[in-house]
Each structure stands twice: as C-alpha cells, then as structure tokens.
C-alpha atoms as a PDB file:
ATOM      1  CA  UNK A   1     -11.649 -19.910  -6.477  1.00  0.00           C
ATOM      2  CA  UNK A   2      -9.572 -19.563  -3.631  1.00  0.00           C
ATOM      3  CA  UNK A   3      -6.270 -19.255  -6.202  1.00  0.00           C
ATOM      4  CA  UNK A   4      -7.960 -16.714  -8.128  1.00  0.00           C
ATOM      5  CA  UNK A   5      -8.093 -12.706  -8.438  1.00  0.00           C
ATOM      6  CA  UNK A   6     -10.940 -11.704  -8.696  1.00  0.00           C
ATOM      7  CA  UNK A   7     -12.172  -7.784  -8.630  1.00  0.00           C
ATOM      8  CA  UNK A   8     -13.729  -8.254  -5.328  1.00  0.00           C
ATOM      9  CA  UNK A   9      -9.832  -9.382  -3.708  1.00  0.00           C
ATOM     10  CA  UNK A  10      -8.387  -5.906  -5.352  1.00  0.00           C
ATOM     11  CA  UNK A  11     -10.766  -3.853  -4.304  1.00  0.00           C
ATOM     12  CA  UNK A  12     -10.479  -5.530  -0.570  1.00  0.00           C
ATOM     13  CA  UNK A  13      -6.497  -4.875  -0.931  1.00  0.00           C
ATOM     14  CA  UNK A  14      -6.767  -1.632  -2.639  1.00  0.00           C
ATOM     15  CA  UNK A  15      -9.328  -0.510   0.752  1.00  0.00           C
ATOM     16  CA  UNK A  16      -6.701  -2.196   3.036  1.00  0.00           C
ATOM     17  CA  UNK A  17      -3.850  -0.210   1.164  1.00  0.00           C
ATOM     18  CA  UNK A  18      -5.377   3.040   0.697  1.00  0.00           C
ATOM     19  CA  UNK A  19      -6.523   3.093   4.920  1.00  0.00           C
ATOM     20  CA  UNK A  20      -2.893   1.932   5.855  1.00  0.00           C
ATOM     21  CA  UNK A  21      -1.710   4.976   3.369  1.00  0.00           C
ATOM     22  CA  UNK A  22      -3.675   7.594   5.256  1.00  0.00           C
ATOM     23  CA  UNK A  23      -3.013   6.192   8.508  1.00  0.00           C
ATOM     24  CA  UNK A  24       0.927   6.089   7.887  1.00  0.00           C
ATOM     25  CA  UNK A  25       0.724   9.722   6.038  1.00  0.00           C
ATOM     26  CA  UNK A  26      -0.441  11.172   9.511  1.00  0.00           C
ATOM     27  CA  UNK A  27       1.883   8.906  11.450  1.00  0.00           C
ATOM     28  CA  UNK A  28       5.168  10.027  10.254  1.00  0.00           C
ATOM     29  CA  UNK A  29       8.588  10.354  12.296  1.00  0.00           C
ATOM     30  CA  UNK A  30       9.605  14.101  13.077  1.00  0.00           C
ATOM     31  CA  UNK A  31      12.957  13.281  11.672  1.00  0.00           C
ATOM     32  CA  UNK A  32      12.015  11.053   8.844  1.00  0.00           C
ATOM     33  CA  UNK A  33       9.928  13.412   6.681  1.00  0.00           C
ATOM     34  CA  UNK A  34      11.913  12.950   3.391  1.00  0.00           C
ATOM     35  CA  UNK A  35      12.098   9.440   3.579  1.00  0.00           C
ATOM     36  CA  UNK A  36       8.414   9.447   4.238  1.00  0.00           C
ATOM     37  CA  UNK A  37       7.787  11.598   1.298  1.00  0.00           C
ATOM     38  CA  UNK A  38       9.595   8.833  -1.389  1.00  0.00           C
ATOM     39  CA  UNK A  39       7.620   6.223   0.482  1.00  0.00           C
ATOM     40  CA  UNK A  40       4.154   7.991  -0.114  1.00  0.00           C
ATOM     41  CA  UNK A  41       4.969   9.355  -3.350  1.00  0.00           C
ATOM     42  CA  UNK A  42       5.832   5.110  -4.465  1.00  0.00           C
ATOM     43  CA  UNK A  43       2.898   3.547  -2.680  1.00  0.00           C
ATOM     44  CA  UNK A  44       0.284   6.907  -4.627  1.00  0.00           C
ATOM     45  CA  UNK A  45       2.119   5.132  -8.435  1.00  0.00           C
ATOM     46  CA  UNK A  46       1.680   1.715  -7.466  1.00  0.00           C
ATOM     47  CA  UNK A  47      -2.113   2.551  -5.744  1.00  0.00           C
ATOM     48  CA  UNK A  48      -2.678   4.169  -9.350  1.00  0.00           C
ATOM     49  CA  UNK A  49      -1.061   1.289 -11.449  1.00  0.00           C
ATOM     50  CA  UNK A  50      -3.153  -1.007  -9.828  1.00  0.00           C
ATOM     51  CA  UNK A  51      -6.047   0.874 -11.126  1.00  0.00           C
ATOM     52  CA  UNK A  52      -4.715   1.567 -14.310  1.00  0.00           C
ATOM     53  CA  UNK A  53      -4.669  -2.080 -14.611  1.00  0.00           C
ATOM     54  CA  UNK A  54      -7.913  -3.023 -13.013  1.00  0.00           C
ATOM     55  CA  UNK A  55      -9.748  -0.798 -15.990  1.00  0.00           C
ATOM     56  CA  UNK A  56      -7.607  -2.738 -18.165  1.00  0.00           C
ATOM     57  CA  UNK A  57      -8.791  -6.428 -16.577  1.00  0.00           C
ATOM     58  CA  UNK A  58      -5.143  -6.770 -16.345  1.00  0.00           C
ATOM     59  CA  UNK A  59      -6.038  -8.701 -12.531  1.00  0.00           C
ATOM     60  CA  UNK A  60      -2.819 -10.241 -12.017  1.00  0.00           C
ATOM     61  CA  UNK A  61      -0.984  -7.039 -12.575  1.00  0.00           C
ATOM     62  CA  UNK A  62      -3.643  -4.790 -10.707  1.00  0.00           C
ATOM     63  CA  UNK A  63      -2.909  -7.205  -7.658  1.00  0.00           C
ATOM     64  CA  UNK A  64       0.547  -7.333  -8.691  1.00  0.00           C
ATOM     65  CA  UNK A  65       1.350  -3.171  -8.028  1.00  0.00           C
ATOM     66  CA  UNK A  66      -1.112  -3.310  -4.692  1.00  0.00           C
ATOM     67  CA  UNK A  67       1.250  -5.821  -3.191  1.00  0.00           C
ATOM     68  CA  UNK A  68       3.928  -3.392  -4.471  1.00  0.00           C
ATOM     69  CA  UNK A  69       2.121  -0.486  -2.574  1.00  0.00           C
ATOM     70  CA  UNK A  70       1.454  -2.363   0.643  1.00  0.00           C
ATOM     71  CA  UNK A  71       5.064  -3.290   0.913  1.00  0.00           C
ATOM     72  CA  UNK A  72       6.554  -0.373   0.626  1.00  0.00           C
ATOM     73  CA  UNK A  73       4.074   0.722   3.510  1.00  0.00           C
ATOM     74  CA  UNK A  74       5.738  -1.826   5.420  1.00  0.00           C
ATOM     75  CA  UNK A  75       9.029  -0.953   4.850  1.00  0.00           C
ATOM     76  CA  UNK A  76       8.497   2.212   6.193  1.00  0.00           C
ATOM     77  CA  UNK A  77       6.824   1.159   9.463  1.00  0.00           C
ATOM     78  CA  UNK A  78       9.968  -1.437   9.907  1.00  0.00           C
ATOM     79  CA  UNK A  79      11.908   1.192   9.271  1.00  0.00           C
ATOM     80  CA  UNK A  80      10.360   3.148  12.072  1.00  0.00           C
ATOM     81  CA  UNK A  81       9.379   6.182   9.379  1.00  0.00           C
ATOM     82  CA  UNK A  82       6.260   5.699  10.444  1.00  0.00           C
ATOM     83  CA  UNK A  83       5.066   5.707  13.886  1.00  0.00           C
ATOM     84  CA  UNK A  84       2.270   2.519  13.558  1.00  0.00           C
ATOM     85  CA  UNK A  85       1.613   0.219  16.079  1.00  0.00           C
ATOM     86  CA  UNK A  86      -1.706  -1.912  14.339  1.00  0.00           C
ATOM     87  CA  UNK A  87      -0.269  -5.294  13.117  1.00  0.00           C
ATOM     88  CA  UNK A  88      -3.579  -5.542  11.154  1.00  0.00           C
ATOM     89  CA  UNK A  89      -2.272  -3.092   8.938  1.00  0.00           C
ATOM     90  CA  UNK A  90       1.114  -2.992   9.378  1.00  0.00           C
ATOM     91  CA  UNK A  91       4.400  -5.116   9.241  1.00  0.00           C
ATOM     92  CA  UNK A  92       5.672  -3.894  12.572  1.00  0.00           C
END
C-alpha cells in the first residue's frame, strides 16, 4: 500500500501543513508582509480544498490541494518571506 492514499497519509500531510502554516504565519519578513498575506491566504483554500475533498473521499484530490498548500509554503521560505530555518518543514 505504499502507492496508495489513504486517510491516515492526508491527515499526516494536512498536520505537517497546518504546523508549517502557523510556524511561517509568525515567521514573516518585516518587509514582506503583503506577499506573505497572498501566500497564507492560498495555502488557508488549498488546506480547505483538501478537506472539502477528504469529506467527499475524493483522496487523490484531497492529497492533490495539500501538496498545493505545502508548496506554496515553500515558495515563500525560498523566497525568504518567511524567516524559517527547519528543513523538516521547510524547503529552505
């Protein structure tokens, strides 16, 4: 089952996403507050989607939007809008 999504791998990336969320929303660059702002306000839809689509047992797409979320989490700490230094979270 290693090739499968199961509820158990979404709710493991939806915990991973929603802790790098927080940590990045109190980790923001003095000068980069707007672009922080888009970035937060895309990763809350996709974090929601992948609900949305979890109640649905739509797996595929629930994992789908989390990967969506995490990512744009990422661009924002390679972008230096966030100020994160843990690679366990982070693409930095």
């Amino acid at each position: 089952m290693k090739n499968t999504i199961t509820k158990q791998k979404i709710k493991k990336y939806y915990d991973l996403t929603s802790k790098a969320l927080k940590i990045a929303k109190t980790s923001i660059a003095k000068t980069k507050q707007k672009q922080a702002k888009e970035i937060i306000l895309m990763v809350e839809c996709y974090l929601n989607d992948s609900k949305y689509f979890e109640q649905k047992k739509d797996y595929v797409n629930a994992y789908g939007a989390l990967n969506y979320a995490h990512g744009w989490i990422d661009a924002g700490a390679r972008l230096k809008i966030f100020n994160v230094k843990d690679d366990r979270l982070f693409t930095v």
